[in-house]
C-alpha atoms as a PDB file:
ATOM      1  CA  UNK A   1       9.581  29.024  46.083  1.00  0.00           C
ATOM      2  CA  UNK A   2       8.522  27.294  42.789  1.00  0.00           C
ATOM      3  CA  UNK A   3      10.385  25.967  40.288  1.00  0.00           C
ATOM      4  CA  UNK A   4      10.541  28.984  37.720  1.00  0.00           C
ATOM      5  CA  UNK A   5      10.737  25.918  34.540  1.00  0.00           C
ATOM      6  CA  UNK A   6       7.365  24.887  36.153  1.00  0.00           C
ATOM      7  CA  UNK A   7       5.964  28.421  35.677  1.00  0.00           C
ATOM      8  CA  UNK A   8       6.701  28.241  32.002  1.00  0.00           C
ATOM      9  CA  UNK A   9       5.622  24.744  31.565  1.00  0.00           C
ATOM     10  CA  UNK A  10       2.163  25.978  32.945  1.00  0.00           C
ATOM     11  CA  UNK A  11       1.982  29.197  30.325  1.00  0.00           C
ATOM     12  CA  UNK A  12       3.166  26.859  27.817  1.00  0.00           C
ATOM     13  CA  UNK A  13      -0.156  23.780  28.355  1.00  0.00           C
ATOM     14  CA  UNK A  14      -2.878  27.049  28.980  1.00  0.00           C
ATOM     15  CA  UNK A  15      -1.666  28.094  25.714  1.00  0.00           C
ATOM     16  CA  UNK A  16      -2.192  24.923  23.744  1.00  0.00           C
ATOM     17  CA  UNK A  17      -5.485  24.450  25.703  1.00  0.00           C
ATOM     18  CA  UNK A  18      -6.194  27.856  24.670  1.00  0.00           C
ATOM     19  CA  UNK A  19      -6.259  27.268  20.528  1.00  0.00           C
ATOM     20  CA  UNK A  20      -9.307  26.321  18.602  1.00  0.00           C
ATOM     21  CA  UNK A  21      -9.878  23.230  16.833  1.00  0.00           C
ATOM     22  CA  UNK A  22      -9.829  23.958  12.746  1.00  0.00           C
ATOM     23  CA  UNK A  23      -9.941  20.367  11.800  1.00  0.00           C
ATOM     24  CA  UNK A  24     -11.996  20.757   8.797  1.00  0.00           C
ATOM     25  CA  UNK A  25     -15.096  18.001   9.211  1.00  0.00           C
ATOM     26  CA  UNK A  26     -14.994  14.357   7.293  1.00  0.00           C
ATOM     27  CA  UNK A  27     -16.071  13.263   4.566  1.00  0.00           C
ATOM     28  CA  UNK A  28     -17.983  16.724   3.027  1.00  0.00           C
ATOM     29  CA  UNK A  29     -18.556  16.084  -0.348  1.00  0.00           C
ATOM     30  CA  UNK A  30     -17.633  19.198  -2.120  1.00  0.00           C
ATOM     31  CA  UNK A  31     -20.481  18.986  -5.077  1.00  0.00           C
ATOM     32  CA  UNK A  32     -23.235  19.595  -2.651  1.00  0.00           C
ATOM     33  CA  UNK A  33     -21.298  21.824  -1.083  1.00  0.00           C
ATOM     34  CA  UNK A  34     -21.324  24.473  -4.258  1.00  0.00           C
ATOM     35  CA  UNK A  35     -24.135  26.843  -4.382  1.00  0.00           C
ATOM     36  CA  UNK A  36     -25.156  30.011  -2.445  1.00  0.00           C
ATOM     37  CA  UNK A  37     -24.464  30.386   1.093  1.00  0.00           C
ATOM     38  CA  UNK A  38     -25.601  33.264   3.301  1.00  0.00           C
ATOM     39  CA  UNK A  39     -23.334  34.614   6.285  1.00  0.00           C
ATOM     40  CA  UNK A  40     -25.431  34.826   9.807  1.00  0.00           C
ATOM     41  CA  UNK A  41     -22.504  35.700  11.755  1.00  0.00           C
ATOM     42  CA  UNK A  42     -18.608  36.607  11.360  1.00  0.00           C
ATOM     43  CA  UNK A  43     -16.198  37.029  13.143  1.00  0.00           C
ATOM     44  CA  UNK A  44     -14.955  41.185  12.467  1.00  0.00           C
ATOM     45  CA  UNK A  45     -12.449  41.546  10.224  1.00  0.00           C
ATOM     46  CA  UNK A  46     -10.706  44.327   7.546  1.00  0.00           C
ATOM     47  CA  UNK A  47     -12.261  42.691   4.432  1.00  0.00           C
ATOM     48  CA  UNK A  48     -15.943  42.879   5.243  1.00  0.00           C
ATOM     49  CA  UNK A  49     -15.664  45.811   8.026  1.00  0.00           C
ATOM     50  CA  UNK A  50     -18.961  47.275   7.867  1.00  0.00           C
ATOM     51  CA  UNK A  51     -21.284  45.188   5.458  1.00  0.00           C
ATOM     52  CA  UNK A  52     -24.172  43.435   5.518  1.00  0.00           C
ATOM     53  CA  UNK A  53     -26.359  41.134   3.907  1.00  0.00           C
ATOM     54  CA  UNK A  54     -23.665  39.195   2.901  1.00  0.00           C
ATOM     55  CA  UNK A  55     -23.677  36.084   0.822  1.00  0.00           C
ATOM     56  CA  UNK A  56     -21.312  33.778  -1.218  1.00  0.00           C
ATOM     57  CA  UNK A  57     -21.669  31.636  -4.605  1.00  0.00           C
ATOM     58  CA  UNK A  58     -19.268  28.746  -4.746  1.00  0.00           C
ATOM     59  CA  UNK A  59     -18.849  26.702  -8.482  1.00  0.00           C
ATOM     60  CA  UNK A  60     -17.038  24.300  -9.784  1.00  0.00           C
ATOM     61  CA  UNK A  61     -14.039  25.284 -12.061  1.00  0.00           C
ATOM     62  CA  UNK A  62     -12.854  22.314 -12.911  1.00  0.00           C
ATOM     63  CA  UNK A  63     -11.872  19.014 -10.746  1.00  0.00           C
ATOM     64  CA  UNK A  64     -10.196  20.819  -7.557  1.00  0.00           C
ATOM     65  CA  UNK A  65     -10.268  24.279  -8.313  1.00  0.00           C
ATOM     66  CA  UNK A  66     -13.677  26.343  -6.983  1.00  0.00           C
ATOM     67  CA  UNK A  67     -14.566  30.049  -8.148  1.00  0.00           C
ATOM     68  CA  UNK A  68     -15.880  31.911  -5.618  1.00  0.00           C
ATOM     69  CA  UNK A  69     -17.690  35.518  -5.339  1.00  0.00           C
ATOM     70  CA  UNK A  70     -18.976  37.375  -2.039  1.00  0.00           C
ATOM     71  CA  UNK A  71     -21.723  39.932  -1.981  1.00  0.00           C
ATOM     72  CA  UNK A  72     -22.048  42.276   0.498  1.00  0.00           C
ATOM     73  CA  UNK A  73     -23.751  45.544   1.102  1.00  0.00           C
ATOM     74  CA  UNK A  74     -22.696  48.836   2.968  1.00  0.00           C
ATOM     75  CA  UNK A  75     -25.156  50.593   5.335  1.00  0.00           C
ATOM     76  CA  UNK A  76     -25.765  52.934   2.234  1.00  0.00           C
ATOM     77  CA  UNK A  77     -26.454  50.170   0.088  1.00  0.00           C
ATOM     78  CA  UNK A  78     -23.886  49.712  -2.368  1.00  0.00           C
ATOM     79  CA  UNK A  79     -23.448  46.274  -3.361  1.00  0.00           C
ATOM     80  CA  UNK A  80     -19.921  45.031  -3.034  1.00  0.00           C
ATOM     81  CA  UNK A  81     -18.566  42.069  -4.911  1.00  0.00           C
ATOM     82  CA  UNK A  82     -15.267  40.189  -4.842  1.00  0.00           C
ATOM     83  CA  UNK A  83     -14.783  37.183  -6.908  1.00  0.00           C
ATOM     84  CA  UNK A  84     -11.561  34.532  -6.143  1.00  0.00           C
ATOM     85  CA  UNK A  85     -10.997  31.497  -6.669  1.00  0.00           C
ATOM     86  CA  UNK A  86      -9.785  28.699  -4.503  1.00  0.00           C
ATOM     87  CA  UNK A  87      -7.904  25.261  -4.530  1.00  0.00           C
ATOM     88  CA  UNK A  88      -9.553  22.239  -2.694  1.00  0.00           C
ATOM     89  CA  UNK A  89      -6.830  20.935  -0.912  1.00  0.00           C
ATOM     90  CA  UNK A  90      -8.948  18.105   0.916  1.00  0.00           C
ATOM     91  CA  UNK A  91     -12.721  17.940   1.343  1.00  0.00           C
ATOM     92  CA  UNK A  92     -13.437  20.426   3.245  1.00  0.00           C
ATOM     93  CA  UNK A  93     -10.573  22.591   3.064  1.00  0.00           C
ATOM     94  CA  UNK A  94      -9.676  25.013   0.594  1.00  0.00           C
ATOM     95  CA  UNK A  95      -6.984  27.345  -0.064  1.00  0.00           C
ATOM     96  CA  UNK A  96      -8.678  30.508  -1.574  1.00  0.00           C
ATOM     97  CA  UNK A  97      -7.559  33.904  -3.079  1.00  0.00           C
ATOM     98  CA  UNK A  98      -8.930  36.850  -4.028  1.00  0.00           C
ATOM     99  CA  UNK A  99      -5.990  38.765  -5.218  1.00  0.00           C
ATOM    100  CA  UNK A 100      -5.575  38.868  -8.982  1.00  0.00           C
ATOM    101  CA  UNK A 101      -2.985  38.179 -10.321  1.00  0.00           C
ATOM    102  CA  UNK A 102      -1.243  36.395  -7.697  1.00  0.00           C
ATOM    103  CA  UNK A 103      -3.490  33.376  -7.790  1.00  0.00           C
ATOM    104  CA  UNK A 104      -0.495  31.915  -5.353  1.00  0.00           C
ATOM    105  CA  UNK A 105      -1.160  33.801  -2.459  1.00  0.00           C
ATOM    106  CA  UNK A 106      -3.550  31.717  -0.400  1.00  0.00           C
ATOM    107  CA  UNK A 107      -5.785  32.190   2.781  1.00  0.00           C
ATOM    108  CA  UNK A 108      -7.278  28.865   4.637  1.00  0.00           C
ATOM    109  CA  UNK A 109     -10.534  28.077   4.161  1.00  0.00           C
ATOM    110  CA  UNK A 110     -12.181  25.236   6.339  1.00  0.00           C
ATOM    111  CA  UNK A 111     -15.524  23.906   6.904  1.00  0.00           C
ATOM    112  CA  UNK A 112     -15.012  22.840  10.342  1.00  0.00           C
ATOM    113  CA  UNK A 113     -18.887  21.342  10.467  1.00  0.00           C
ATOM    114  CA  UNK A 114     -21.616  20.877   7.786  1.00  0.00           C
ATOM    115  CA  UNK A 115     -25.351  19.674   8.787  1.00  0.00           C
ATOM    116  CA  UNK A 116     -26.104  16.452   7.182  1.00  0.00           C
ATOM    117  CA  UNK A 117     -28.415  18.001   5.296  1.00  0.00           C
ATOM    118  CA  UNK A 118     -25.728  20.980   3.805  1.00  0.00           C
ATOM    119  CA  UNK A 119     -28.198  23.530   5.081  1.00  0.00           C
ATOM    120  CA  UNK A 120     -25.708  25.409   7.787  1.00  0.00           C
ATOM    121  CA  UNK A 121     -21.948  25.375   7.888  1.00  0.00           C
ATOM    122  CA  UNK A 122     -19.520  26.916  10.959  1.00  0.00           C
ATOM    123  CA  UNK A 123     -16.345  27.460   9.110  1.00  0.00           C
ATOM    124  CA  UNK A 124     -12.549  29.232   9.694  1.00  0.00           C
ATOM    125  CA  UNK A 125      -9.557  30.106   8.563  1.00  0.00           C
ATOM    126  CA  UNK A 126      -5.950  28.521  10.172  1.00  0.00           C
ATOM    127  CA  UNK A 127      -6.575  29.623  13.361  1.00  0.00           C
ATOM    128  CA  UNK A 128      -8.427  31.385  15.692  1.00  0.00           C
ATOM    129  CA  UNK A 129      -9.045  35.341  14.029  1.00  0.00           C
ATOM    130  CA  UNK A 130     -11.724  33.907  11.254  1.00  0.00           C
ATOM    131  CA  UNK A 131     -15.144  32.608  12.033  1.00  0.00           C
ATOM    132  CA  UNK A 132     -18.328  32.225  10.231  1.00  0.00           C
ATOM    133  CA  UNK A 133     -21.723  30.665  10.511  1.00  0.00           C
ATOM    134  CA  UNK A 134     -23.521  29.950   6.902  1.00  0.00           C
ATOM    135  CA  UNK A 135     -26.458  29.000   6.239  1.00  0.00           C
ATOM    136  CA  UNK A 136     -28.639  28.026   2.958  1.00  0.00           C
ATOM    137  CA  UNK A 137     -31.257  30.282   3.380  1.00  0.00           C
ATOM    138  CA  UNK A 138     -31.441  34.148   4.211  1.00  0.00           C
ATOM    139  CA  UNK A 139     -33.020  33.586   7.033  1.00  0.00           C
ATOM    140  CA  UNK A 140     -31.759  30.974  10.171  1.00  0.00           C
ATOM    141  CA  UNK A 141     -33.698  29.171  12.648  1.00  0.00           C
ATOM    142  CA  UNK A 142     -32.653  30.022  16.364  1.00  0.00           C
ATOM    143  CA  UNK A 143     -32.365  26.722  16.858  1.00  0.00           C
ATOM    144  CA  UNK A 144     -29.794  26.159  13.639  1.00  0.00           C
ATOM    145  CA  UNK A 145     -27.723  29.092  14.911  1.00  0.00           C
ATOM    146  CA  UNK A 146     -27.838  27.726  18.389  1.00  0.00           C
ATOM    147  CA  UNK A 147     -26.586  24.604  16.831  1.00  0.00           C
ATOM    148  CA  UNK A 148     -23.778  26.296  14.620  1.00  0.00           C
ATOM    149  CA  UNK A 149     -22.715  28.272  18.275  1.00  0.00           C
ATOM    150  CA  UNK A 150     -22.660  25.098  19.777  1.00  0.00           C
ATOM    151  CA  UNK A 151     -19.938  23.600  17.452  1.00  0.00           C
ATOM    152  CA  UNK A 152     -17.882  26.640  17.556  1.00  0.00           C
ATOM    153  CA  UNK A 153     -17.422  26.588  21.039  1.00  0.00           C
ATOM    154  CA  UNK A 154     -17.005  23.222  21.309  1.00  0.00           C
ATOM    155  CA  UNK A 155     -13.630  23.576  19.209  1.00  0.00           C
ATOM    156  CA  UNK A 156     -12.747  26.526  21.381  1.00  0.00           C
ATOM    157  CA  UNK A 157     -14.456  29.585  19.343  1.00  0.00           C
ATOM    158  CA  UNK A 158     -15.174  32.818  21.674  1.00  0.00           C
ATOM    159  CA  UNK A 159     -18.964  32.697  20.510  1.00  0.00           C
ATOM    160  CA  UNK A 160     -19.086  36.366  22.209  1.00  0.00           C
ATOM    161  CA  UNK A 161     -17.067  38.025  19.209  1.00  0.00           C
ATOM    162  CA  UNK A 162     -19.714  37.212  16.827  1.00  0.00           C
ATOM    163  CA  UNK A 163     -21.339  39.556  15.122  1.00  0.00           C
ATOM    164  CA  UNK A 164     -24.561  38.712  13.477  1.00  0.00           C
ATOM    165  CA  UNK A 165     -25.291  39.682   9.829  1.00  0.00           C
ATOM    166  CA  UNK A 166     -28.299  41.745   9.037  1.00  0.00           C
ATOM    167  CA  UNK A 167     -30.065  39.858   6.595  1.00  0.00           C
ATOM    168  CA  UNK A 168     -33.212  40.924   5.280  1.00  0.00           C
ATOM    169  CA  UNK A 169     -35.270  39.672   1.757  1.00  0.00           C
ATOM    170  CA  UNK A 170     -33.190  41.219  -0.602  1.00  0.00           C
ATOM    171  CA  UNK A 171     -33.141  41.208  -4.361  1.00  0.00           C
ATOM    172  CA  UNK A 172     -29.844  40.364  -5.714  1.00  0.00           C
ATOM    173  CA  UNK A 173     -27.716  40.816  -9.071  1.00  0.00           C
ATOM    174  CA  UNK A 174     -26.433  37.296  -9.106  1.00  0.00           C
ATOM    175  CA  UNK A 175     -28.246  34.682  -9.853  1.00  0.00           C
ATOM    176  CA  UNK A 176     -29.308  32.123  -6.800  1.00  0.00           C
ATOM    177  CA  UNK A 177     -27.093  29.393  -7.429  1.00  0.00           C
ATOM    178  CA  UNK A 178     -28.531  26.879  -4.730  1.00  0.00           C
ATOM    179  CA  UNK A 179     -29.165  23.772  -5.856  1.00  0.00           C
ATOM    180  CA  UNK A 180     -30.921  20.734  -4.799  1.00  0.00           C
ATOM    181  CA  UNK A 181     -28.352  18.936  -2.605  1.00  0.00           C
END
């Protein structure tokens, strides 16, 4: 018969093998990171239960603070919008909220990989319940979102929970606020 401390010493390892990687990426430099970023996939959750076409505008509100608003619209097509802002706690990670007026309560916000070219981003929360692949444009390359899948999994994402975004040329209320990176 086995050791029953060995039994829990081998739950305890799978577990820790188990968790995803949310190390935000290096060296992102936040100012090209602003603009308008479209979702191509999620992972489900209560806040955006049911939308689509879903998109977010990041700015600048000053030296490490970001305002941020997400569009999204319901299979009826009414156009949700929820605006937050966020604190950049390091390059690449930001603490953002979208519950007025308790600016202090925080979620996690971390762009675990950026292209070098700021065209496609995979990024999470803390752990492993939030999960997003962004892109620049509406529309994404199968190769960019085989890319983006890539990363995720190699950080320990379960790539089979996503659930891709129906984007489709859209006019929208807000202005595009992509810039030239």
């Amino acid at each position: 018969m086995r050791h029953p401390l060995s039994y829990l010493l081998l739950i305890f390892c799978s577990q820790l093998l188990a968790q995803v990687d949310t190390t935000p990426q290096a060296n992102i430099d936040m100012a090209r990171y602003y603009g308008r970023w479209y979702e191509q996939a999620r992972y489900e959750n209560w806040f955006e239960e049911g939308l689509e076409k879903v998109y977010a505008d990041y700015a600048p509100l000053g030296p490490d603070h970001v305002q941020v608003t997400n569009y999204g619209t319901t299979r009826q097509g009414e156009l949700h919008k929820a605006g937050g802002r966020g604190i950049v706690k390091a390059p690449g990670e930001l603490a953002v909220s979208f519950v007025w007026p308790y600016w202090w309560f925080h979620a996690p916000y971390k762009i675990l990989y950026l292209t070098p070219e700021y065209d496609a981003a995979l990024v999470s929360g803390e752990g492993e319940d939030y999960l997003w692949l962004l892109t620049r444009g509406e529309e994404a390359s199968p190769r960019l979102l085989h890319k983006l899948e890539q990363e995720a999994r190699k950080r320990g994402f379960d790539t089979s929970r996503l659930l891709y975004t129906r984007n489709q040329k859209r006019k929208s209320t807000a202005p595009d606020t992509n810039r030239p990176g």
